[in-house]
PDB file of N, CA and C in Angstrom:
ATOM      1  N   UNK A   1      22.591  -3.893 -80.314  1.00  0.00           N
ATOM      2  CA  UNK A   1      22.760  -5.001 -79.414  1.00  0.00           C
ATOM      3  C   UNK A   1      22.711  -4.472 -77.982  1.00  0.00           C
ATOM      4  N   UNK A   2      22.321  -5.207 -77.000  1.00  0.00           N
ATOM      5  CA  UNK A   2      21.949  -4.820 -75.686  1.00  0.00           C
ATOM      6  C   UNK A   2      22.755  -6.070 -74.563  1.00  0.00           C
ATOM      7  N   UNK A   3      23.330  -5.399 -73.494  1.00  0.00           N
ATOM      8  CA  UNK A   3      24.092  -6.399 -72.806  1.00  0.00           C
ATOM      9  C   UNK A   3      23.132  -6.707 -71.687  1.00  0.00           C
ATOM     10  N   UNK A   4      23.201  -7.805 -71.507  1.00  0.00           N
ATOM     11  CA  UNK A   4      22.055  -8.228 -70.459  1.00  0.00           C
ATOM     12  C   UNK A   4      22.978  -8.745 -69.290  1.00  0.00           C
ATOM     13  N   UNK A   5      22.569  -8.293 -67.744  1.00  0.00           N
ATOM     14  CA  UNK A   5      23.432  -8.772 -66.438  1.00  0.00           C
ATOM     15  C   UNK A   5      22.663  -9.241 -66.084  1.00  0.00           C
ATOM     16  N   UNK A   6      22.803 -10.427 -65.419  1.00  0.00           N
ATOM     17  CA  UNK A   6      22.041 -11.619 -64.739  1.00  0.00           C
ATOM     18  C   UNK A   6      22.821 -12.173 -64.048  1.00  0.00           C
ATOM     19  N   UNK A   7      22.747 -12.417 -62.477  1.00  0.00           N
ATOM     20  CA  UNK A   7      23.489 -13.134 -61.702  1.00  0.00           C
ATOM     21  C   UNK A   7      24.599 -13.011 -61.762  1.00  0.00           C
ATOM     22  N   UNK A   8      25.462 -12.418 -61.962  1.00  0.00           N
ATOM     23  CA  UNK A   8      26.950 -11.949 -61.960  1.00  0.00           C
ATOM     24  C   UNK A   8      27.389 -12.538 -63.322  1.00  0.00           C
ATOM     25  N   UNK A   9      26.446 -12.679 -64.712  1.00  0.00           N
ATOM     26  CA  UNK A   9      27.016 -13.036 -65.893  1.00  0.00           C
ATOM     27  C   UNK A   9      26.469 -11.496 -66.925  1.00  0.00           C
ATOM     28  N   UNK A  10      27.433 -12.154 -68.188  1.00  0.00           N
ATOM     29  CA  UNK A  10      26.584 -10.577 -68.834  1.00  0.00           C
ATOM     30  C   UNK A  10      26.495 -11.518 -70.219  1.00  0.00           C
ATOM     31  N   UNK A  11      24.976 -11.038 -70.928  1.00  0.00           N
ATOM     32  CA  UNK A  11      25.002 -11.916 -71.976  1.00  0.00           C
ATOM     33  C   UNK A  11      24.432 -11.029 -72.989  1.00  0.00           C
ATOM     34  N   UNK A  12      24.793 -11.026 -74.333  1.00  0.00           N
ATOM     35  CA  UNK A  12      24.767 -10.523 -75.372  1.00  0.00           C
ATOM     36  C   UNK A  12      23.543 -10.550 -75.915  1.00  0.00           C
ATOM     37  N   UNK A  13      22.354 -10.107 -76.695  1.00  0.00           N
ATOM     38  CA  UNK A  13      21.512 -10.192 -77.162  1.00  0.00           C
ATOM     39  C   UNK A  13      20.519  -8.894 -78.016  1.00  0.00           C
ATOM     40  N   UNK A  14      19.781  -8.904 -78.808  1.00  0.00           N
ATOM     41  CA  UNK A  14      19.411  -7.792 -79.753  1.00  0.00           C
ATOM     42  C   UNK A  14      18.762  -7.034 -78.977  1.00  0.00           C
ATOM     43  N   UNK A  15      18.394  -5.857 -79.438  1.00  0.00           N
ATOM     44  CA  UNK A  15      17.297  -4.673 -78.652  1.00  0.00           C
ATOM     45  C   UNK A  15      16.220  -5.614 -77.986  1.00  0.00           C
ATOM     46  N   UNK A  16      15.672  -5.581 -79.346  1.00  0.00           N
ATOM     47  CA  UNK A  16      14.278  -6.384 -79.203  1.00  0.00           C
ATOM     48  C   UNK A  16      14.152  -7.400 -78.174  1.00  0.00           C
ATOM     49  N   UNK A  17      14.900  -8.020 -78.167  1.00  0.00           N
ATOM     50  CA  UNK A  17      14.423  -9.415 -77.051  1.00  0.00           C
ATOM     51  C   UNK A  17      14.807  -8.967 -75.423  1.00  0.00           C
ATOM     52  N   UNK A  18      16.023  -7.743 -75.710  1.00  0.00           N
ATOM     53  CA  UNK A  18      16.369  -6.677 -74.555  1.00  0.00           C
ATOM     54  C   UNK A  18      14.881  -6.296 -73.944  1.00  0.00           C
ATOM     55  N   UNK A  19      14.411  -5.087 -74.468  1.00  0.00           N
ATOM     56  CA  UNK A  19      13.715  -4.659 -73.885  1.00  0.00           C
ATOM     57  C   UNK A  19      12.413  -5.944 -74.058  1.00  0.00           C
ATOM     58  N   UNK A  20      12.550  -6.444 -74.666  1.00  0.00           N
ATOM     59  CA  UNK A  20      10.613  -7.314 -74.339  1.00  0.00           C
ATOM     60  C   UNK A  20      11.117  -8.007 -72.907  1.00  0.00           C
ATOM     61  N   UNK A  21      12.404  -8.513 -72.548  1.00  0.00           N
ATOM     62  CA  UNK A  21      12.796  -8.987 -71.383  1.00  0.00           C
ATOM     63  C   UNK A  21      12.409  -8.204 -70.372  1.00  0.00           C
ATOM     64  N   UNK A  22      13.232  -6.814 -70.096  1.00  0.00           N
ATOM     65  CA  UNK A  22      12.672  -5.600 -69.195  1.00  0.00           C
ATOM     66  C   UNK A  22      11.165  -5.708 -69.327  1.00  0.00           C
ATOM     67  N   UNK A  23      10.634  -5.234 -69.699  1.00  0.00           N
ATOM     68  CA  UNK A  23       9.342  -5.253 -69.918  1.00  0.00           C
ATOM     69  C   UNK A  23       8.275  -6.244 -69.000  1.00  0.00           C
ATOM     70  N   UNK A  24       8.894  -7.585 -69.678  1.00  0.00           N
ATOM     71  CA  UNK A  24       8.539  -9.153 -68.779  1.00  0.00           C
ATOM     72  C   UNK A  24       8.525 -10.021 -67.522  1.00  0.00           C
ATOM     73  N   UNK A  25       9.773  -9.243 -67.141  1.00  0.00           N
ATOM     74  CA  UNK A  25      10.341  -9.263 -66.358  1.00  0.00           C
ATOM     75  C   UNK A  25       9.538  -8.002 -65.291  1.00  0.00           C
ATOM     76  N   UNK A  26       9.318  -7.223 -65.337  1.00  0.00           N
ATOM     77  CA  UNK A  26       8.820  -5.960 -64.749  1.00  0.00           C
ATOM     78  C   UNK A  26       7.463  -6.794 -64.283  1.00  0.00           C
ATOM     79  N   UNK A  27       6.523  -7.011 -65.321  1.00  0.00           N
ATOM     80  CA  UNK A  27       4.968  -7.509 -65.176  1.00  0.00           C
ATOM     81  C   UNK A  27       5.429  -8.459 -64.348  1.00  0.00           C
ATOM     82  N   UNK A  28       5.931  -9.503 -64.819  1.00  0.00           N
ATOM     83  CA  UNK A  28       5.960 -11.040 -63.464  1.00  0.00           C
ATOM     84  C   UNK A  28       6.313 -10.858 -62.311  1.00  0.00           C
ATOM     85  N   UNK A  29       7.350  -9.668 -61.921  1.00  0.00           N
ATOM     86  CA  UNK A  29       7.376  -9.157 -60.591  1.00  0.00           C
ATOM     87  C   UNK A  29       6.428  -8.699 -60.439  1.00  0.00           C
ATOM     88  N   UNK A  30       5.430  -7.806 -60.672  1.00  0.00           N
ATOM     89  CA  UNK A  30       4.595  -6.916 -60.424  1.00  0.00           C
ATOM     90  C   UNK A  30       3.315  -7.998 -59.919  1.00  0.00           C
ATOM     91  N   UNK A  31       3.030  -8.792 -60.530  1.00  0.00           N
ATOM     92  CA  UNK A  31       2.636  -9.925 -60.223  1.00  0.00           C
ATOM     93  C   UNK A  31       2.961 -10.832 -58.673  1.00  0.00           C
ATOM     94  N   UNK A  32       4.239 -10.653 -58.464  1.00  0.00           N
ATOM     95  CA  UNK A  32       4.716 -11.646 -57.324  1.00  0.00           C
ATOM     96  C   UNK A  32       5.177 -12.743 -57.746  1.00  0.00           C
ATOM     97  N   UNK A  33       4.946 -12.992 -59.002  1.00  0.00           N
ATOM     98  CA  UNK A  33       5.313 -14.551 -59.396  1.00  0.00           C
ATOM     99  C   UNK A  33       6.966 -14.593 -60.045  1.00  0.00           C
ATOM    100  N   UNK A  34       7.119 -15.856 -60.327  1.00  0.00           N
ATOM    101  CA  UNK A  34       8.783 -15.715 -60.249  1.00  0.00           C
ATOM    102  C   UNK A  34       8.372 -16.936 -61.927  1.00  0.00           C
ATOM    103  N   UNK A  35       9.259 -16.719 -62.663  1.00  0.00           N
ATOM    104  CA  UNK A  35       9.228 -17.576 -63.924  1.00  0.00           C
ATOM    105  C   UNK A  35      10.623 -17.811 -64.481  1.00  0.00           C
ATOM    106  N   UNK A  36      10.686 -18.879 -65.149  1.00  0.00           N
ATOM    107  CA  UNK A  36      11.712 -19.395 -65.595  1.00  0.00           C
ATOM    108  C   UNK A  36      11.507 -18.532 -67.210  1.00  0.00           C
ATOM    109  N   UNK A  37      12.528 -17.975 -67.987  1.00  0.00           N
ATOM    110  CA  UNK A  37      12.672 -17.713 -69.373  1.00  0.00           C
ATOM    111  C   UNK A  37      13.587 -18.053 -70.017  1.00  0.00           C
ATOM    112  N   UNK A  38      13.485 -18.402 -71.841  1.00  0.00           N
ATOM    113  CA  UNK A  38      15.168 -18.987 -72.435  1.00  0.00           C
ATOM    114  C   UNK A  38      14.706 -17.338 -73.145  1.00  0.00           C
ATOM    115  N   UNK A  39      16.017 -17.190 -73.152  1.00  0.00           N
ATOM    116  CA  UNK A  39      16.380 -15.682 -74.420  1.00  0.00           C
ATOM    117  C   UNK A  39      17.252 -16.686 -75.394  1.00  0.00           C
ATOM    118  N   UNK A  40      17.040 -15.945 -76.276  1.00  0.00           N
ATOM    119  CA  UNK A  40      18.474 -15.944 -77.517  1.00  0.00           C
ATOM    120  C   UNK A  40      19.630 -14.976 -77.235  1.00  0.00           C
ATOM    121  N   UNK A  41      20.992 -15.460 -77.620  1.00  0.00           N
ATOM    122  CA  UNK A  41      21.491 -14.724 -77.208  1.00  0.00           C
ATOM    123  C   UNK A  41      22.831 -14.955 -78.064  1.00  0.00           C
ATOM    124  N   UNK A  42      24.388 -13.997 -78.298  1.00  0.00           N
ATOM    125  CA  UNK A  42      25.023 -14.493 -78.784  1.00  0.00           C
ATOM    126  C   UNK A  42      26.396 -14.717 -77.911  1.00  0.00           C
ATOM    127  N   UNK A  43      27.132 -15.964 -78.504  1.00  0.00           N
ATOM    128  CA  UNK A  43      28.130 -16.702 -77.928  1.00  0.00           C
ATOM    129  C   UNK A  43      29.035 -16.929 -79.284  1.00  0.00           C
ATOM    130  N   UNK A  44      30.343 -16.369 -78.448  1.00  0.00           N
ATOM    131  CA  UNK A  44      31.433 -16.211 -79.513  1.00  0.00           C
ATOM    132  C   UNK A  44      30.914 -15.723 -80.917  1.00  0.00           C
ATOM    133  N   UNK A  45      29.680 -15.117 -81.404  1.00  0.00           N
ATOM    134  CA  UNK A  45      29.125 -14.837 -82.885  1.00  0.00           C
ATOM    135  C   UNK A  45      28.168 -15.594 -82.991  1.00  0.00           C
ATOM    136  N   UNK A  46      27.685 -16.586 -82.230  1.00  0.00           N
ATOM    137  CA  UNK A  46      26.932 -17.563 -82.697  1.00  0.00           C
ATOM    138  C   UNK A  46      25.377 -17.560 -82.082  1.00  0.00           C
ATOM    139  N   UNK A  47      24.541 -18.182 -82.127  1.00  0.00           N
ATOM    140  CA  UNK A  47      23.657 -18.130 -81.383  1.00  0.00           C
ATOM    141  C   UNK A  47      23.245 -19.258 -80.207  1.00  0.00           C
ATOM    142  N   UNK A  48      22.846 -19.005 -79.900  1.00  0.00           N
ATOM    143  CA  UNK A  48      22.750 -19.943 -78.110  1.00  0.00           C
ATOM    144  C   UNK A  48      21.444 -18.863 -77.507  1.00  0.00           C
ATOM    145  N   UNK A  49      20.949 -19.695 -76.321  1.00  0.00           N
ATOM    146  CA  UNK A  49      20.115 -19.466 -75.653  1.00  0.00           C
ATOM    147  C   UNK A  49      20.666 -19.624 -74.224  1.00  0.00           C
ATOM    148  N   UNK A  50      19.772 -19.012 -73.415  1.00  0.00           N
ATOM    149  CA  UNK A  50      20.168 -18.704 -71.599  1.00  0.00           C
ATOM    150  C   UNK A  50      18.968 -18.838 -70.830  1.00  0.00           C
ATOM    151  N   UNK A  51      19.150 -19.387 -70.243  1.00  0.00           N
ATOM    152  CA  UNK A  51      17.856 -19.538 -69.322  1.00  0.00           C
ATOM    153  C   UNK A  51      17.939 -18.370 -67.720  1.00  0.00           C
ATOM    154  N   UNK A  52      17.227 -17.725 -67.354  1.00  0.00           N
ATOM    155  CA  UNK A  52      17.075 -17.310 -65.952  1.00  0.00           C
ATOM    156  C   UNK A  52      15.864 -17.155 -65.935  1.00  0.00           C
ATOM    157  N   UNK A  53      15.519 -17.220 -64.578  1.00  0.00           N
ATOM    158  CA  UNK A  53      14.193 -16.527 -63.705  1.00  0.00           C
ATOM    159  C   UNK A  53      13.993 -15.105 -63.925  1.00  0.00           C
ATOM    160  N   UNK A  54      12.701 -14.696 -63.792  1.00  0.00           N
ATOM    161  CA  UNK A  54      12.609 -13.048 -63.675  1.00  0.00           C
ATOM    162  C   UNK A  54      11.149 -13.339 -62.886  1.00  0.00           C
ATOM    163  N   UNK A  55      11.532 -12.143 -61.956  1.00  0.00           N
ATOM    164  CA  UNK A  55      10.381 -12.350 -61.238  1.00  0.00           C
ATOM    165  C   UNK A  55      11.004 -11.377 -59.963  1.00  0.00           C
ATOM    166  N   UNK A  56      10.348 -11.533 -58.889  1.00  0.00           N
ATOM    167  CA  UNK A  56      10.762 -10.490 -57.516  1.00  0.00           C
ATOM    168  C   UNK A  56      12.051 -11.254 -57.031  1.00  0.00           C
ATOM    169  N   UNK A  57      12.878  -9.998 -56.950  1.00  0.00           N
ATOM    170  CA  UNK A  57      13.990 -10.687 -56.079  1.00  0.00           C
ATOM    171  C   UNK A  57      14.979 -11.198 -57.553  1.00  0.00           C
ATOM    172  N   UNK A  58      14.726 -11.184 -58.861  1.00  0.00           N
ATOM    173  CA  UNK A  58      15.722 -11.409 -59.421  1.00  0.00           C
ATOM    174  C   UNK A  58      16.253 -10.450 -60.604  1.00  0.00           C
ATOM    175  N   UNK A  59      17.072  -9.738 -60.285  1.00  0.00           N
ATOM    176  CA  UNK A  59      17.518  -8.218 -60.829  1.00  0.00           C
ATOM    177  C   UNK A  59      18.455  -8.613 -62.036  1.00  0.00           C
ATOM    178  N   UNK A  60      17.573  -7.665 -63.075  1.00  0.00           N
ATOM    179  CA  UNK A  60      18.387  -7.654 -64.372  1.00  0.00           C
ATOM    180  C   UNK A  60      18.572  -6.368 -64.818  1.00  0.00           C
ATOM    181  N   UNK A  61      19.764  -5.980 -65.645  1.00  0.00           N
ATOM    182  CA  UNK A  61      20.456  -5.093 -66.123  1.00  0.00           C
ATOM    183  C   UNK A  61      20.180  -4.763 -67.422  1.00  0.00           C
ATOM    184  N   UNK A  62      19.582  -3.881 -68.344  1.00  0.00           N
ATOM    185  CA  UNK A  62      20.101  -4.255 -69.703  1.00  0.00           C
ATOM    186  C   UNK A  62      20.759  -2.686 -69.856  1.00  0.00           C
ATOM    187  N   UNK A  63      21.914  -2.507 -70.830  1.00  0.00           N
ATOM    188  CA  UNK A  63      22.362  -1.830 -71.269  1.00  0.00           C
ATOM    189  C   UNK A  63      23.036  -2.145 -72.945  1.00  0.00           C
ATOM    190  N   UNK A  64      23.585  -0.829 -72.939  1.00  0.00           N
ATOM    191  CA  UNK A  64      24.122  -0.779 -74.445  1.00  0.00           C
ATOM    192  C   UNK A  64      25.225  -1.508 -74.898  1.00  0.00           C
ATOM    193  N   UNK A  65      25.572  -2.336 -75.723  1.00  0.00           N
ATOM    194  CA  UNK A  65      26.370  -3.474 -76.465  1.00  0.00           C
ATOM    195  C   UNK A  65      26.986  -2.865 -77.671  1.00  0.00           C
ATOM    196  N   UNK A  66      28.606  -2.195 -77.868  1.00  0.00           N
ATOM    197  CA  UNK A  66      28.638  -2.325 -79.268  1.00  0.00           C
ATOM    198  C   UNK A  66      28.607  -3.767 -79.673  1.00  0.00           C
ATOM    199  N   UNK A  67      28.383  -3.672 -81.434  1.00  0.00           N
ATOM    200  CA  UNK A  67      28.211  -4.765 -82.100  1.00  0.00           C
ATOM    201  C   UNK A  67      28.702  -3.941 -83.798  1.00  0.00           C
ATOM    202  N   UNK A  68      29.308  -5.177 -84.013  1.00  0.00           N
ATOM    203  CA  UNK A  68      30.028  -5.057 -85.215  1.00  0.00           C
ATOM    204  C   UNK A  68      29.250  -5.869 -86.250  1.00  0.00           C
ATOM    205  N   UNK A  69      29.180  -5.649 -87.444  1.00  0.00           N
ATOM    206  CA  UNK A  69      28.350  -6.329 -88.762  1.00  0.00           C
ATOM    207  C   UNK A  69      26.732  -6.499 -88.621  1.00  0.00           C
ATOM    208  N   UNK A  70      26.368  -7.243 -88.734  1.00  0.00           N
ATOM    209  CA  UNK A  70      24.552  -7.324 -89.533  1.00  0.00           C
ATOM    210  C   UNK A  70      24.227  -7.576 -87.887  1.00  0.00           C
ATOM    211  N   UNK A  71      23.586  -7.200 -86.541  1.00  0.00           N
ATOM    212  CA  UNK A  71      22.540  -7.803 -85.515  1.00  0.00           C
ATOM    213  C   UNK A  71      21.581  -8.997 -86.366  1.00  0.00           C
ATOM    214  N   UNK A  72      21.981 -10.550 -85.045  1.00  0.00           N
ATOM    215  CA  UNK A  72      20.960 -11.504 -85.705  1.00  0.00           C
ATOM    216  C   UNK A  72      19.424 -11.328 -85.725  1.00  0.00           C
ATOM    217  N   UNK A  73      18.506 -11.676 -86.409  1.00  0.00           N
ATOM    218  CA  UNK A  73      17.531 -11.803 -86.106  1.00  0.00           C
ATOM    219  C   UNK A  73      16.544 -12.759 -85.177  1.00  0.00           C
ATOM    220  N   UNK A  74      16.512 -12.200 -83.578  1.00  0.00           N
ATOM    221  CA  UNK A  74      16.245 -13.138 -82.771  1.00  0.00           C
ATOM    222  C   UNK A  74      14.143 -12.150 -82.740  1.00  0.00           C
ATOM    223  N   UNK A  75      14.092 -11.666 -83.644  1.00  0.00           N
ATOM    224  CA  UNK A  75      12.488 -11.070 -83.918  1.00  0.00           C
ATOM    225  C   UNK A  75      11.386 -12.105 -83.420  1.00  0.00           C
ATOM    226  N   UNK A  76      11.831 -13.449 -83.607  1.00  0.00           N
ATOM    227  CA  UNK A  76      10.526 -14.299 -83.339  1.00  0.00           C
ATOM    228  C   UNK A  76      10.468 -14.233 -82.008  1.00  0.00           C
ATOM    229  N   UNK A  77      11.384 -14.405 -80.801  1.00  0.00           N
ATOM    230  CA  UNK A  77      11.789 -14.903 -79.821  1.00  0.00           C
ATOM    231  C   UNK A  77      11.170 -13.962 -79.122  1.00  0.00           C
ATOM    232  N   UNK A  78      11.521 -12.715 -79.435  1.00  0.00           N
ATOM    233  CA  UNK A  78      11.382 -11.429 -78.842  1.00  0.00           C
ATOM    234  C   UNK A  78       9.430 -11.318 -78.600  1.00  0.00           C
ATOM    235  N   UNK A  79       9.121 -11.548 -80.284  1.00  0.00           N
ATOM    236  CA  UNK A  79       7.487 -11.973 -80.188  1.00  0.00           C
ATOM    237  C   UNK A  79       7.085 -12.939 -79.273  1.00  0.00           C
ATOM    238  N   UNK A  80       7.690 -14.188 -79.424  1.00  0.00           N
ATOM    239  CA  UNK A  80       6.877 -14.933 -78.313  1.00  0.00           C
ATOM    240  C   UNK A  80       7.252 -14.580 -76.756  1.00  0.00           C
ATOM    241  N   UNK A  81       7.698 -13.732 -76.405  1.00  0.00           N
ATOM    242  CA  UNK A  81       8.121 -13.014 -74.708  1.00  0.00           C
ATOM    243  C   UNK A  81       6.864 -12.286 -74.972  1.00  0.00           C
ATOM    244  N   UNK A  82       6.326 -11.504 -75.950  1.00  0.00           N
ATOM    245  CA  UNK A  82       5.663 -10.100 -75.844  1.00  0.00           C
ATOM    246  C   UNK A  82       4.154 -11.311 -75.706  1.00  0.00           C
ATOM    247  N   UNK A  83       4.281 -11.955 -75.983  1.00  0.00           N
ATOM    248  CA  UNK A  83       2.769 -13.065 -76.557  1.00  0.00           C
ATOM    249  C   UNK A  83       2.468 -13.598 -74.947  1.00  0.00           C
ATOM    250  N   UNK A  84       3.315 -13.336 -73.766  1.00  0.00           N
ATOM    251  CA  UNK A  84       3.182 -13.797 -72.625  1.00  0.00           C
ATOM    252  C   UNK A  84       2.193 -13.477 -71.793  1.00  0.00           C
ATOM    253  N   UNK A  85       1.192 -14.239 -71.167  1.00  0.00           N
ATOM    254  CA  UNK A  85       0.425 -13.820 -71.163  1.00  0.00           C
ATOM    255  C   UNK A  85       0.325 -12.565 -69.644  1.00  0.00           C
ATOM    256  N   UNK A  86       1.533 -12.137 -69.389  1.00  0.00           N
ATOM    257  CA  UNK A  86       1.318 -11.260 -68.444  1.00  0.00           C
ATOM    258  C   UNK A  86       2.397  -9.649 -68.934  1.00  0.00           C
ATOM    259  N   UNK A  87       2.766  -9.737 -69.843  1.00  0.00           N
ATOM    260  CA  UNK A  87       3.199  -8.942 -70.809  1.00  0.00           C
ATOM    261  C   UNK A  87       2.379  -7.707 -70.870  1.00  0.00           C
ATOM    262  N   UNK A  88       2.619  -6.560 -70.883  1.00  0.00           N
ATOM    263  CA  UNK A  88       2.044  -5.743 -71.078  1.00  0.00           C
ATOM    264  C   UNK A  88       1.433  -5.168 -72.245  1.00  0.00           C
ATOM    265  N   UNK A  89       0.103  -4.920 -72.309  1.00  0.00           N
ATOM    266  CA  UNK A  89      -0.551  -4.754 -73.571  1.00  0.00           C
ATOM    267  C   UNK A  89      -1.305  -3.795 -73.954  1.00  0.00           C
ATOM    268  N   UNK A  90      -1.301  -3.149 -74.778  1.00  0.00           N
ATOM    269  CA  UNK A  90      -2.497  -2.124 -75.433  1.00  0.00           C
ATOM    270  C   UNK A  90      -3.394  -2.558 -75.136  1.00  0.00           C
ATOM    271  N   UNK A  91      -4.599  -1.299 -74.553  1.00  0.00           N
ATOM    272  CA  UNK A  91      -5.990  -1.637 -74.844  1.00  0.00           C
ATOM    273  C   UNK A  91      -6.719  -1.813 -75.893  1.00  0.00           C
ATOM    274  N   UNK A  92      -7.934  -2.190 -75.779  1.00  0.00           N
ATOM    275  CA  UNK A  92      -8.435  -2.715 -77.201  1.00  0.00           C
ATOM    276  C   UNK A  92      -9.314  -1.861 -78.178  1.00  0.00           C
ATOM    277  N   UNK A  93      -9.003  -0.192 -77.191  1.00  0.00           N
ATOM    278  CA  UNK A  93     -10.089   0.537 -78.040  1.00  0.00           C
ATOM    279  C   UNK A  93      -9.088   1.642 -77.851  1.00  0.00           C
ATOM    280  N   UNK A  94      -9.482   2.824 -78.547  1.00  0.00           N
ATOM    281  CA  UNK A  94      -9.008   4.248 -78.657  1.00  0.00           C
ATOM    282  C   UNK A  94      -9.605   4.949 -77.229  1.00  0.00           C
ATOM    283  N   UNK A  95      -8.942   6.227 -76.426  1.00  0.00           N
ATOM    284  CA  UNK A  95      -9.627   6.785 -75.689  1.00  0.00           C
ATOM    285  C   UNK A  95     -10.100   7.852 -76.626  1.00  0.00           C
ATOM    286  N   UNK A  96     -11.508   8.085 -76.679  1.00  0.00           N
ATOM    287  CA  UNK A  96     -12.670   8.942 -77.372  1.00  0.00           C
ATOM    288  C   UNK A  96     -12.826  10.389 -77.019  1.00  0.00           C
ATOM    289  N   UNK A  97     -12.375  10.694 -75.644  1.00  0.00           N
ATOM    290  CA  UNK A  97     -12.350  11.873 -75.308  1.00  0.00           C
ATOM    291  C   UNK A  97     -11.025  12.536 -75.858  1.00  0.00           C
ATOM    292  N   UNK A  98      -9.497  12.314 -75.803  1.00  0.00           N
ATOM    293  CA  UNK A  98      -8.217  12.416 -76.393  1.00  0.00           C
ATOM    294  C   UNK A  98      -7.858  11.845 -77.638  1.00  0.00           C
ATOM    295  N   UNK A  99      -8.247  11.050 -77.857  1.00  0.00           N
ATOM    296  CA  UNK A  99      -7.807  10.917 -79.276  1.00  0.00           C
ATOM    297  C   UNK A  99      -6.848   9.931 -78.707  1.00  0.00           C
ATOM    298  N   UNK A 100      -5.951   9.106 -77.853  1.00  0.00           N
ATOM    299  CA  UNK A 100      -4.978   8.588 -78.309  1.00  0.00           C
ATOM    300  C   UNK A 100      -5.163   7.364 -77.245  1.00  0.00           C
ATOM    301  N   UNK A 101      -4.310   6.347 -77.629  1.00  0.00           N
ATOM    302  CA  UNK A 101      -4.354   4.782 -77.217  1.00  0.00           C
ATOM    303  C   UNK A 101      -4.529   4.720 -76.122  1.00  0.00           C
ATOM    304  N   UNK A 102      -5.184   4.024 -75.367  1.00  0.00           N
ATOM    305  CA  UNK A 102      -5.224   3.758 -73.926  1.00  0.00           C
ATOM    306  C   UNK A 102      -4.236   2.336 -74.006  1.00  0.00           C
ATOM    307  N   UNK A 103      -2.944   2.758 -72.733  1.00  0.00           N
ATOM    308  CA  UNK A 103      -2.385   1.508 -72.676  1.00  0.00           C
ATOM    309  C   UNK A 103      -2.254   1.081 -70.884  1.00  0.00           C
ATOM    310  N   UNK A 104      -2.972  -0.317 -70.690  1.00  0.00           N
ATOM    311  CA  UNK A 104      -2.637  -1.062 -69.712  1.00  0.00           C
ATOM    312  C   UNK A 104      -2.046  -1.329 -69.272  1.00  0.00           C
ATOM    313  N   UNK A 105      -1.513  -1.801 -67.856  1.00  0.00           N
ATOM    314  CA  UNK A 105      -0.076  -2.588 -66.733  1.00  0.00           C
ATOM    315  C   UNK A 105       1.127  -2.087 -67.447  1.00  0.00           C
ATOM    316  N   UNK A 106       1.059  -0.528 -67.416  1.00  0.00           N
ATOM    317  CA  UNK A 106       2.298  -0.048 -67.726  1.00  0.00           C
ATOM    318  C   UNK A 106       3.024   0.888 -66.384  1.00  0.00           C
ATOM    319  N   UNK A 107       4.377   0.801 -66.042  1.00  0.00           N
ATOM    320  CA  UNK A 107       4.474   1.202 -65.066  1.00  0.00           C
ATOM    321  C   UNK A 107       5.457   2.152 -65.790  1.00  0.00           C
ATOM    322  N   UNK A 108       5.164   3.070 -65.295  1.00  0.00           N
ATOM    323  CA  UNK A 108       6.214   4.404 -65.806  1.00  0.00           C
ATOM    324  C   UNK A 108       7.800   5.014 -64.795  1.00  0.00           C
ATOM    325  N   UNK A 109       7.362   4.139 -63.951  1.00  0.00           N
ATOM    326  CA  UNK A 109       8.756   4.222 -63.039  1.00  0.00           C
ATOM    327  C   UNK A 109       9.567   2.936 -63.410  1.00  0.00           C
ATOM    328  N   UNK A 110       9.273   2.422 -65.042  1.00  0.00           N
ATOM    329  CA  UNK A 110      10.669   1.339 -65.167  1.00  0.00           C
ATOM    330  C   UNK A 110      11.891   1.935 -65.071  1.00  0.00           C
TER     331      UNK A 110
END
């Protein structure tokens, strides 16, 4: 589980939808553009959703969450963030000279 800070709140939520957030959040700034997102997230054990912006100018945190019993499965959610269309993505071919993946709009100073 991963604790997410947003606006002076902190909200609970799985790896997965953690980092595809970082990630999303990174590109739409990088961009200039500012977007509204819902995460999944958990409340008192339960599940609920949160809405914030990510974009320039709106700073998020994620860090480490203990968590006790089974992490929910918020897997779909996490997919449709990564399905965005400014999301960062693998290229579509192998590099031929190295042998290994060429990957796009990745910034290595996250």
């Amino acid at each position: 589980m991963k604790l997410v800070s947003y606006a002076g709140q902190q909200l609970v939520t799985t790896d997965d939808v953690a980092d595809a957030l970082v990630q999303l959040a990174a590109a739409i700034a990088r961009e200039g553009e500012t977007e509204a997102l819902q995460i999944p997230v958990l409340v008192d054990g339960e599940k609920d959703c949160a809405d914030l912006l990510a974009g320039v100018g709106n700073d998020i945190l994620v860090g480490p969450q203990a968590s006790e019993g089974t992490d929910p499965d918020f897997s779909e959610e996490a997919a449709e963030m990564r399905a965005h269309r400014l999301y960062p993505r693998a290229a579509d071919h192998d590099d031929e000279d190295t042998g290994t993946y060429v990957v796009t709009n990745f910034d290595p100073g996250l």
